[in-house]
N, C-alpha and C. Protein backbone atom coordinates (compact mmCIF):
# COMPACT_ATOMS: atom_id res chain seq x y z
N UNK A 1 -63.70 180.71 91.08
CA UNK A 1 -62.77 179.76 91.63
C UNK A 1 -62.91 178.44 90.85
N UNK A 2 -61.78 177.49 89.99
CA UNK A 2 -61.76 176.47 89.68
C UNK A 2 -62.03 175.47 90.51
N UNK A 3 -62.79 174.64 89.69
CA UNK A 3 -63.49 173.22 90.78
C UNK A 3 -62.09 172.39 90.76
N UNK A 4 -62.39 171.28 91.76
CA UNK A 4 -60.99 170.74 92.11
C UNK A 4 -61.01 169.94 91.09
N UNK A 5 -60.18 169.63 90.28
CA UNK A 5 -59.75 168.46 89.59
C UNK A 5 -60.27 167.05 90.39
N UNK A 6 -60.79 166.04 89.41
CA UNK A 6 -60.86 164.89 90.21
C UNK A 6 -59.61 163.55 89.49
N UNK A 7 -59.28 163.24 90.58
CA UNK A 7 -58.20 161.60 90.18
C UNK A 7 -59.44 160.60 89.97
N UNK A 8 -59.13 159.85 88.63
CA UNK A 8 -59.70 158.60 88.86
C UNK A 8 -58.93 157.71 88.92
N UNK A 9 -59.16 156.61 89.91
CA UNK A 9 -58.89 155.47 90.49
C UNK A 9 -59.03 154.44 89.96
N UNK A 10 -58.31 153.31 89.70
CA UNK A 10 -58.13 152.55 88.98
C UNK A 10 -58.66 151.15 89.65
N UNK A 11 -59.51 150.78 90.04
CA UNK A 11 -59.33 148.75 90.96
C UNK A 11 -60.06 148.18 89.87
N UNK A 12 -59.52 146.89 90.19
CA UNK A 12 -60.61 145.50 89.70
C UNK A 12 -61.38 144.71 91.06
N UNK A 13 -62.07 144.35 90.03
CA UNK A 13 -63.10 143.73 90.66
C UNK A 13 -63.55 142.43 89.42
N UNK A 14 -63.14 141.19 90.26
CA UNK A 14 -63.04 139.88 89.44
C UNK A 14 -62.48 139.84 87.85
N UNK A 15 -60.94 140.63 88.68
CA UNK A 15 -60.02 140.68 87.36
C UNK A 15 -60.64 141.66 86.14
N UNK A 16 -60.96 142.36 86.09
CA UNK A 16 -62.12 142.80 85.61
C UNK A 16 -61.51 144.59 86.26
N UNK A 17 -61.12 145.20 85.16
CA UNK A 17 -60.53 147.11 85.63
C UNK A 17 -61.80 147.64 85.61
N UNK A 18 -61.97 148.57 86.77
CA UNK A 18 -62.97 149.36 87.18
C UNK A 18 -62.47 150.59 86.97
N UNK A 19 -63.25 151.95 87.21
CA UNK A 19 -62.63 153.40 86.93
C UNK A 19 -63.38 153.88 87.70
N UNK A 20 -63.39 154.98 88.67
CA UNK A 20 -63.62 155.67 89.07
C UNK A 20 -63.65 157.41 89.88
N UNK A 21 -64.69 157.98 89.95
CA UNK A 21 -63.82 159.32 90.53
C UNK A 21 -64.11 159.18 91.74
N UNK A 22 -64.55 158.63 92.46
CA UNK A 22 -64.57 158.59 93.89
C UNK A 22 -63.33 158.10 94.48
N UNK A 23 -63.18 158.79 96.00
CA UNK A 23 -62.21 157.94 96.60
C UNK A 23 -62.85 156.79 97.66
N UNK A 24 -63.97 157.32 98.11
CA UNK A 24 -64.84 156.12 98.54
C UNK A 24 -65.85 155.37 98.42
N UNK A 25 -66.23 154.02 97.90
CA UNK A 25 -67.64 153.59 97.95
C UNK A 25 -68.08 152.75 98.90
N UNK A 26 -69.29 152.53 98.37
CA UNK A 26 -70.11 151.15 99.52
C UNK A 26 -69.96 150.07 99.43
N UNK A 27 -69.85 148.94 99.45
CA UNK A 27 -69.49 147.53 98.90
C UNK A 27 -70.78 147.15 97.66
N UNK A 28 -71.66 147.73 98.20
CA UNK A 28 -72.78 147.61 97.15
C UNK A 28 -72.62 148.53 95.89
N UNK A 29 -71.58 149.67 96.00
CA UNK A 29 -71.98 150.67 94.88
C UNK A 29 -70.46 149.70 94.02
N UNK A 30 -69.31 149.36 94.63
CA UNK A 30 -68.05 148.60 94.03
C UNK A 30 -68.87 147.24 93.17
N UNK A 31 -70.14 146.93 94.26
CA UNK A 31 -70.76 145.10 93.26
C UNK A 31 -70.88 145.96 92.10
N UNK A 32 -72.25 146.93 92.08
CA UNK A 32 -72.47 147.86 91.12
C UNK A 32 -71.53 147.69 89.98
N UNK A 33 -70.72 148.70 89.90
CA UNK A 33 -69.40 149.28 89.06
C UNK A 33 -68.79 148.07 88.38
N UNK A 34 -68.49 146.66 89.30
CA UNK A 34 -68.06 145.60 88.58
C UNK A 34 -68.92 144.50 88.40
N UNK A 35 -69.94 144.61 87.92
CA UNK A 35 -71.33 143.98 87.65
C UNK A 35 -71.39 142.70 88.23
N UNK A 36 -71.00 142.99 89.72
CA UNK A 36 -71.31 141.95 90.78
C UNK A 36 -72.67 141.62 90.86
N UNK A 37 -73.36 140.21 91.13
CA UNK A 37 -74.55 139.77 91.32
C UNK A 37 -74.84 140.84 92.88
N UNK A 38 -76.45 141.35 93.13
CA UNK A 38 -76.23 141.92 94.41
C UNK A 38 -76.56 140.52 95.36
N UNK A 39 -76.98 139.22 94.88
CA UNK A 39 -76.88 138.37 96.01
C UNK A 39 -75.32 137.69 96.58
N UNK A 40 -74.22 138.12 95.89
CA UNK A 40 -72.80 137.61 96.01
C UNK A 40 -71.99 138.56 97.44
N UNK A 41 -70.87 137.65 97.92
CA UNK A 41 -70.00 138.50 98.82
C UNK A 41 -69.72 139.17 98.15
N UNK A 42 -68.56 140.13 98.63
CA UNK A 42 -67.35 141.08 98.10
C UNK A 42 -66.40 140.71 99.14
N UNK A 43 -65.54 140.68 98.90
CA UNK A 43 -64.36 140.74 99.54
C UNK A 43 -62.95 141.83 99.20
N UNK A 44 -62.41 142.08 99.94
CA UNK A 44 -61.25 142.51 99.28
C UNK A 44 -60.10 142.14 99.75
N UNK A 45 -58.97 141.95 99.05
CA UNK A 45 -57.93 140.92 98.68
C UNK A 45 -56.84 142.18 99.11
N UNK A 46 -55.97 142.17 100.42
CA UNK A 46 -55.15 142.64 101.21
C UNK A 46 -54.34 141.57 101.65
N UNK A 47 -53.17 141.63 101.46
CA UNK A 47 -51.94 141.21 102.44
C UNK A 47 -52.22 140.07 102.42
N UNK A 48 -52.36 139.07 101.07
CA UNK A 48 -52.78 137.78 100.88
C UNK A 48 -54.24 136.98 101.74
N UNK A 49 -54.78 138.15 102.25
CA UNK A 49 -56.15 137.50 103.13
C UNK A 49 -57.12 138.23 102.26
N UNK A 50 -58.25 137.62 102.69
CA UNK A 50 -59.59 138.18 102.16
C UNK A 50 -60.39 138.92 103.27
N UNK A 51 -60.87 140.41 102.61
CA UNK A 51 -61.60 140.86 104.11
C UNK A 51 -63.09 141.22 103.62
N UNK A 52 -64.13 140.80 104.23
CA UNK A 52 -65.43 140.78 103.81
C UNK A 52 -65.74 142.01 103.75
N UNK A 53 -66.12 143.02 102.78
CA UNK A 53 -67.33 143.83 102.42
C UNK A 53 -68.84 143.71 102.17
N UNK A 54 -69.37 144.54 103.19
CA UNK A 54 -70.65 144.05 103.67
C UNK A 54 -71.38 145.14 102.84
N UNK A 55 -72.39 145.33 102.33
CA UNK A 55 -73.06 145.96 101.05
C UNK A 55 -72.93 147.58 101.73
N UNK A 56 -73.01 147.91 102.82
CA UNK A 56 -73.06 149.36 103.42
C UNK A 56 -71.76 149.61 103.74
N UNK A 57 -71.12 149.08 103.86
CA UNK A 57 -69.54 149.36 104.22
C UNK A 57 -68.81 150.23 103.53
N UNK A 58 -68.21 151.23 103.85
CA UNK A 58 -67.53 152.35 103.00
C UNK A 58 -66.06 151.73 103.57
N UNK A 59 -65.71 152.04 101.62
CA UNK A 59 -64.39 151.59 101.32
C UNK A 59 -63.71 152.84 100.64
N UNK A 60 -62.46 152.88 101.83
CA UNK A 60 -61.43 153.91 100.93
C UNK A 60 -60.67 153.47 99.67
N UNK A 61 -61.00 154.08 98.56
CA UNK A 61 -60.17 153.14 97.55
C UNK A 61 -59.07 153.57 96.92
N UNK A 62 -58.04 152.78 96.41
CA UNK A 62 -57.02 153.40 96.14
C UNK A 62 -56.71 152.45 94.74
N UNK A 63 -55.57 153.45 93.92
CA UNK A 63 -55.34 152.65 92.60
C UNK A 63 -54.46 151.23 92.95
N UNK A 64 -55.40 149.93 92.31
CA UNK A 64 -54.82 148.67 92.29
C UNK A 64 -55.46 148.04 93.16
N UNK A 65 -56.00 148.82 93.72
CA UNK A 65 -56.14 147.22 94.56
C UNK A 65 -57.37 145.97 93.84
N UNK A 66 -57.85 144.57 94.75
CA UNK A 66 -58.49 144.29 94.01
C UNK A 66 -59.19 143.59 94.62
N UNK A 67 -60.55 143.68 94.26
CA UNK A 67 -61.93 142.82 94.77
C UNK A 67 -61.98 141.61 94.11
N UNK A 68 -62.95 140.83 94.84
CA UNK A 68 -63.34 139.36 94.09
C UNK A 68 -64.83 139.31 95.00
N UNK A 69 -65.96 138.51 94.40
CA UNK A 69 -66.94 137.89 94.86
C UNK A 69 -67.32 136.49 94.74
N UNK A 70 -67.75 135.99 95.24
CA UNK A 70 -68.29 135.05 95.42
C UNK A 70 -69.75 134.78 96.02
N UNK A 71 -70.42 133.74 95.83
CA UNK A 71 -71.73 133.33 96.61
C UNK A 71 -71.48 133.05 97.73
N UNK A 72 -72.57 133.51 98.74
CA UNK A 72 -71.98 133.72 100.23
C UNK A 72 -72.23 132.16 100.64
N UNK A 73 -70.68 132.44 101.05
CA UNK A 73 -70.35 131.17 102.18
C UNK A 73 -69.16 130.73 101.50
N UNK A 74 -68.72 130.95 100.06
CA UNK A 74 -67.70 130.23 99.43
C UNK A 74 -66.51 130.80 98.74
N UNK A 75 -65.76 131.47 99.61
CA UNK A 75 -64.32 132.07 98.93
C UNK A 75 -63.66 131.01 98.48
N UNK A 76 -63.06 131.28 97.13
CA UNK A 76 -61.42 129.92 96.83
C UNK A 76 -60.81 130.76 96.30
């Protein structure tokens, strides 16, 4: 039996294109992938708001969308 084909997924993370075959990670494995500091937020950038990713948090990911970090306490 053929293994399933995998999609890779396309996001950024601080403007910055990421690739991946997962459809979900952790906020810590996304710092990872976009060589986020591990002492920085994550956030992710939905519907013009910012929504905090917390380092254990599983994220469904999909092509485009896009992260940003910052040092905690200071989104702009």
């Amino acid at each position: 039996m053929p293994a399933e084909a995998k999609t890779t997924i396309k996001f950024f993370v601080n403007g910055h294109k990421v690739e991946t075959d997962e459809s979900e990670l952790t906020g810590a494995a996304i710092k990872a992938l976009g060589e986020v500091s591990a002492d920085e937020v994550l956030y992710l950038l939905e519907h013009g708001s910012e929504r905090r990713i917390e380092d254990d948090t599983p994220v469904e990911l999909k092509n485009g969308v896009h992260f940003v970090s910052a040092p905690d306490g200071n989104v702009s």
